[in-house]
N, C-alpha and C. Protein backbone atom coordinates (compact mmCIF):
# COMPACT_ATOMS: atom_id res chain seq x y z
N UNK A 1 42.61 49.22 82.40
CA UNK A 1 42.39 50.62 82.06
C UNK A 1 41.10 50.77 81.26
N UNK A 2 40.40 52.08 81.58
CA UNK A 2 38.77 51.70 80.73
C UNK A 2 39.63 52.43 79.31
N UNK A 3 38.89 52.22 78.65
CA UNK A 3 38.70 52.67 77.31
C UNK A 3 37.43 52.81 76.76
N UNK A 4 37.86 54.15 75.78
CA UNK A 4 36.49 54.31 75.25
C UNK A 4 36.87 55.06 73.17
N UNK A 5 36.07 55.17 72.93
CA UNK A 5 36.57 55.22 71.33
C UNK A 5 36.13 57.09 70.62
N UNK A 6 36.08 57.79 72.02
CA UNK A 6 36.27 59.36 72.08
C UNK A 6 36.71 59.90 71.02
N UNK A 7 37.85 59.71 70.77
CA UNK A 7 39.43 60.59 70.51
C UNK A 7 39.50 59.88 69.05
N UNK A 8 39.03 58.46 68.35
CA UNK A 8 38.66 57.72 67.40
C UNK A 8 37.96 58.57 66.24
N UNK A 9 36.24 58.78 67.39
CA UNK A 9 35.53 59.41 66.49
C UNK A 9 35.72 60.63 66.53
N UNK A 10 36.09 61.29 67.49
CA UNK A 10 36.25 63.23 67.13
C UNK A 10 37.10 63.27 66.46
N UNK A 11 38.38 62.57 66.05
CA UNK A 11 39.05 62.72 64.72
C UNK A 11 38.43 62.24 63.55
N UNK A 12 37.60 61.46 63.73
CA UNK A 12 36.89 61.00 62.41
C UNK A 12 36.11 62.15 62.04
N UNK A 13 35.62 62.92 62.79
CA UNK A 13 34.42 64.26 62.43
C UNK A 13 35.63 65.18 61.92
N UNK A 14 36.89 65.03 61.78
CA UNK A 14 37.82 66.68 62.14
C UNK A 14 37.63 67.54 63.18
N UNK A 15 37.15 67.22 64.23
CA UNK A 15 37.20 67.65 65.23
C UNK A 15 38.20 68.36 66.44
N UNK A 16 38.26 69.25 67.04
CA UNK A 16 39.86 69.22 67.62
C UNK A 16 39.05 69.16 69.21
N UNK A 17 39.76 68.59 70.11
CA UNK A 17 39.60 68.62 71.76
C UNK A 17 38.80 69.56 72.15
N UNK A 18 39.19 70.78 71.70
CA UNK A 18 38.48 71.79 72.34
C UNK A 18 37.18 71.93 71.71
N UNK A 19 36.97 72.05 70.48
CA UNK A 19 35.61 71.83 69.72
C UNK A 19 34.38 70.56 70.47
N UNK A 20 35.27 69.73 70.82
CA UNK A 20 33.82 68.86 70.98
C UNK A 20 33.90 69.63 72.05
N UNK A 21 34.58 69.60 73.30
CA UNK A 21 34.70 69.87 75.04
C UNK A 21 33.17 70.67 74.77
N UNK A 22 33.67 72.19 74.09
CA UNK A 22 32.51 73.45 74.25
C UNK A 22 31.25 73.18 74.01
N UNK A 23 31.30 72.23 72.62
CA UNK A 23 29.42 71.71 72.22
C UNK A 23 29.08 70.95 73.10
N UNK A 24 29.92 70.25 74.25
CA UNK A 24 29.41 69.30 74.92
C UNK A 24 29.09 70.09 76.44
N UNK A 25 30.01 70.76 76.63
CA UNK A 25 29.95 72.02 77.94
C UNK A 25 30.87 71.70 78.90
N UNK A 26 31.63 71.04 78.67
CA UNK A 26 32.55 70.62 79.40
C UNK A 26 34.22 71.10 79.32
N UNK A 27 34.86 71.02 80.69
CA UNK A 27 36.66 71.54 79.91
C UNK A 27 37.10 70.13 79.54
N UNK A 28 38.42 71.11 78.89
CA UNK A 28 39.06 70.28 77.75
C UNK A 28 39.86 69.37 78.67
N UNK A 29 39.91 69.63 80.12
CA UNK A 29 40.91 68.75 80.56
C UNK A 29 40.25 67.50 80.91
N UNK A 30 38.56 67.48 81.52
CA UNK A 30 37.83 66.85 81.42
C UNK A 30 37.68 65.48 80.59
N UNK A 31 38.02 66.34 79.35
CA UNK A 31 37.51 65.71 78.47
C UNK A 31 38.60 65.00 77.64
N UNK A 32 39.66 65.48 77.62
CA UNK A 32 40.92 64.81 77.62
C UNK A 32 41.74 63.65 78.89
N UNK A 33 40.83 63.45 79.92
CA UNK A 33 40.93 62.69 80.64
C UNK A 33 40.26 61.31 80.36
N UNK A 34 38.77 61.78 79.82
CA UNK A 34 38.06 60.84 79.24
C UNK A 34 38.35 59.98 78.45
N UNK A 35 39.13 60.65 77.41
CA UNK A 35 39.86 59.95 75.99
C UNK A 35 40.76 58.96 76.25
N UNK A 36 41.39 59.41 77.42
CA UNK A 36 42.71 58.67 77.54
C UNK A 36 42.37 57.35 78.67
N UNK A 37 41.88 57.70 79.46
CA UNK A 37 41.16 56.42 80.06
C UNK A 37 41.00 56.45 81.20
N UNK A 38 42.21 57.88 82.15
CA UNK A 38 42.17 58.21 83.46
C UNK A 38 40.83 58.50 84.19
N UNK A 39 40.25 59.04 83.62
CA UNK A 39 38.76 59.49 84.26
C UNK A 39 37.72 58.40 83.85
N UNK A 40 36.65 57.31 84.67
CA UNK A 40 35.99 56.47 83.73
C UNK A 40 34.54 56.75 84.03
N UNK A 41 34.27 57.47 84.80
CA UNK A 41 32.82 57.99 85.49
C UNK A 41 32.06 59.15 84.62
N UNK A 42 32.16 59.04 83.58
CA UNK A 42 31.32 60.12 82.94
C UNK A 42 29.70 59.99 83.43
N UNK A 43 28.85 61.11 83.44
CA UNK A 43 27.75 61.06 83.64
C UNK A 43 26.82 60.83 82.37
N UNK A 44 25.73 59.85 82.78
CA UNK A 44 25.08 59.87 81.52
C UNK A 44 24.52 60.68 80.65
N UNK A 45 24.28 61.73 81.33
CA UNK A 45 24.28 63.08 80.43
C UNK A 45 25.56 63.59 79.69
N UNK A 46 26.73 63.10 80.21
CA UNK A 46 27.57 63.55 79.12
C UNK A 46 27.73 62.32 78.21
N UNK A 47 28.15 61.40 78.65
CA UNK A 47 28.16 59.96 77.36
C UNK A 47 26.81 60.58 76.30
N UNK A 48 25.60 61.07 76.61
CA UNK A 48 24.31 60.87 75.91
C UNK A 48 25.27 61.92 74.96
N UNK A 49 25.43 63.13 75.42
CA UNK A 49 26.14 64.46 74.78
C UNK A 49 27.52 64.38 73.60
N UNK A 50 28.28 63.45 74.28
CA UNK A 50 29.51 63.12 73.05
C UNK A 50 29.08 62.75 72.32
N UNK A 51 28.09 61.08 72.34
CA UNK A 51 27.71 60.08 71.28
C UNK A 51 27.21 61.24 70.45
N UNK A 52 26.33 61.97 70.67
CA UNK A 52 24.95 62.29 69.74
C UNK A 52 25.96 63.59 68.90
N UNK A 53 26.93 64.42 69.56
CA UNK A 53 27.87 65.21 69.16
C UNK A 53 28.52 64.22 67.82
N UNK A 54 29.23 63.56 67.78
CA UNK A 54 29.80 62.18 67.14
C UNK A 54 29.13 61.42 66.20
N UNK A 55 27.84 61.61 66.48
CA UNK A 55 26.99 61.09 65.94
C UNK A 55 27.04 59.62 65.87
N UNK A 56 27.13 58.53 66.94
CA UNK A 56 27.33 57.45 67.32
C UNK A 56 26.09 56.73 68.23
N UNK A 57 26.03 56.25 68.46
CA UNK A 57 25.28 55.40 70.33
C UNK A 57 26.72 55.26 70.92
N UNK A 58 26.22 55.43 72.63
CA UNK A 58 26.90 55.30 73.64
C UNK A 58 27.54 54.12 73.76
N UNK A 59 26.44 53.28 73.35
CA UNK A 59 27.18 51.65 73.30
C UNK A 59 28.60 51.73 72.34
N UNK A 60 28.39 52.29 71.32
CA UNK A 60 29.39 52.86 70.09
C UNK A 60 30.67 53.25 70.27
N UNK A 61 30.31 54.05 71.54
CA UNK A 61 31.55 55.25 71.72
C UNK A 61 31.85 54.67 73.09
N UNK A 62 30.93 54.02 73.96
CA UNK A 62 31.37 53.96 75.15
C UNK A 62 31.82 51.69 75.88
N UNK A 63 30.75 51.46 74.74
CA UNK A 63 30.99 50.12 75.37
C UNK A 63 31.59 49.21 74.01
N UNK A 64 32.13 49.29 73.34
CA UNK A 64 32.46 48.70 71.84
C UNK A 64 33.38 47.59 72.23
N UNK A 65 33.92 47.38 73.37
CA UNK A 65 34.78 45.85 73.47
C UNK A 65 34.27 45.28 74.44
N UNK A 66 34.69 43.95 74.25
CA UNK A 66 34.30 43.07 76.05
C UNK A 66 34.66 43.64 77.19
N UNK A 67 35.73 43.84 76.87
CA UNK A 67 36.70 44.86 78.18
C UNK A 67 35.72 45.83 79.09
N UNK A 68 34.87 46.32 78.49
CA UNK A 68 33.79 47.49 79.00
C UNK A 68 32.84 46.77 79.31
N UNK A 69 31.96 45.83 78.44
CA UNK A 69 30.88 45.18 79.02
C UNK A 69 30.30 43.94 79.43
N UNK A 70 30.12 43.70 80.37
CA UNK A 70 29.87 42.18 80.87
C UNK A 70 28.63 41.90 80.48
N UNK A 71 28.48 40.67 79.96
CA UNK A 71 27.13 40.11 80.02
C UNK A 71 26.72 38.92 81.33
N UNK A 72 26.68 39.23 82.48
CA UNK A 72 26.15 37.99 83.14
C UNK A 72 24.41 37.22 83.05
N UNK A 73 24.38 36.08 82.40
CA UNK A 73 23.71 35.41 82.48
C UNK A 73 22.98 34.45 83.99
């Protein structure tokens, strides 16, 4: 299942679902899909849009375990 650390930091801001969704331009179902792990294709315009909302890097919010990123050598 992907994971990502969404729902982490928009509670860390006090944030509620619908608050980030609108600054970001997106619906809440969207974006509550995101959090949870069902949806894993965000566009890089929106990853760029949460992080910087969050005030994070993408790597931050989007790749923070092995699970997400491979390093092949």
């Amino acid at each position: 299942m992907y994971s990502n650390r969404i729902k982490e930091y928009r509670k860390e801001k006090g944030m509620t679902l619908v608050e980030l969704a609108e600054q970001i331009g997106i619906s809440t179902g969207y974006l509550c899909h995101l959090e949870n792990g069902s949806r894993s294709n965000p566009s890089t315009k929106v990853m760029e849009k949460i992080s910087s909302i969050l005030g994070k890097t993408v790597a931050e919010v989007f790749f923070h375990g092995s699970d997400n990123l491979k390093i092949y050598e």
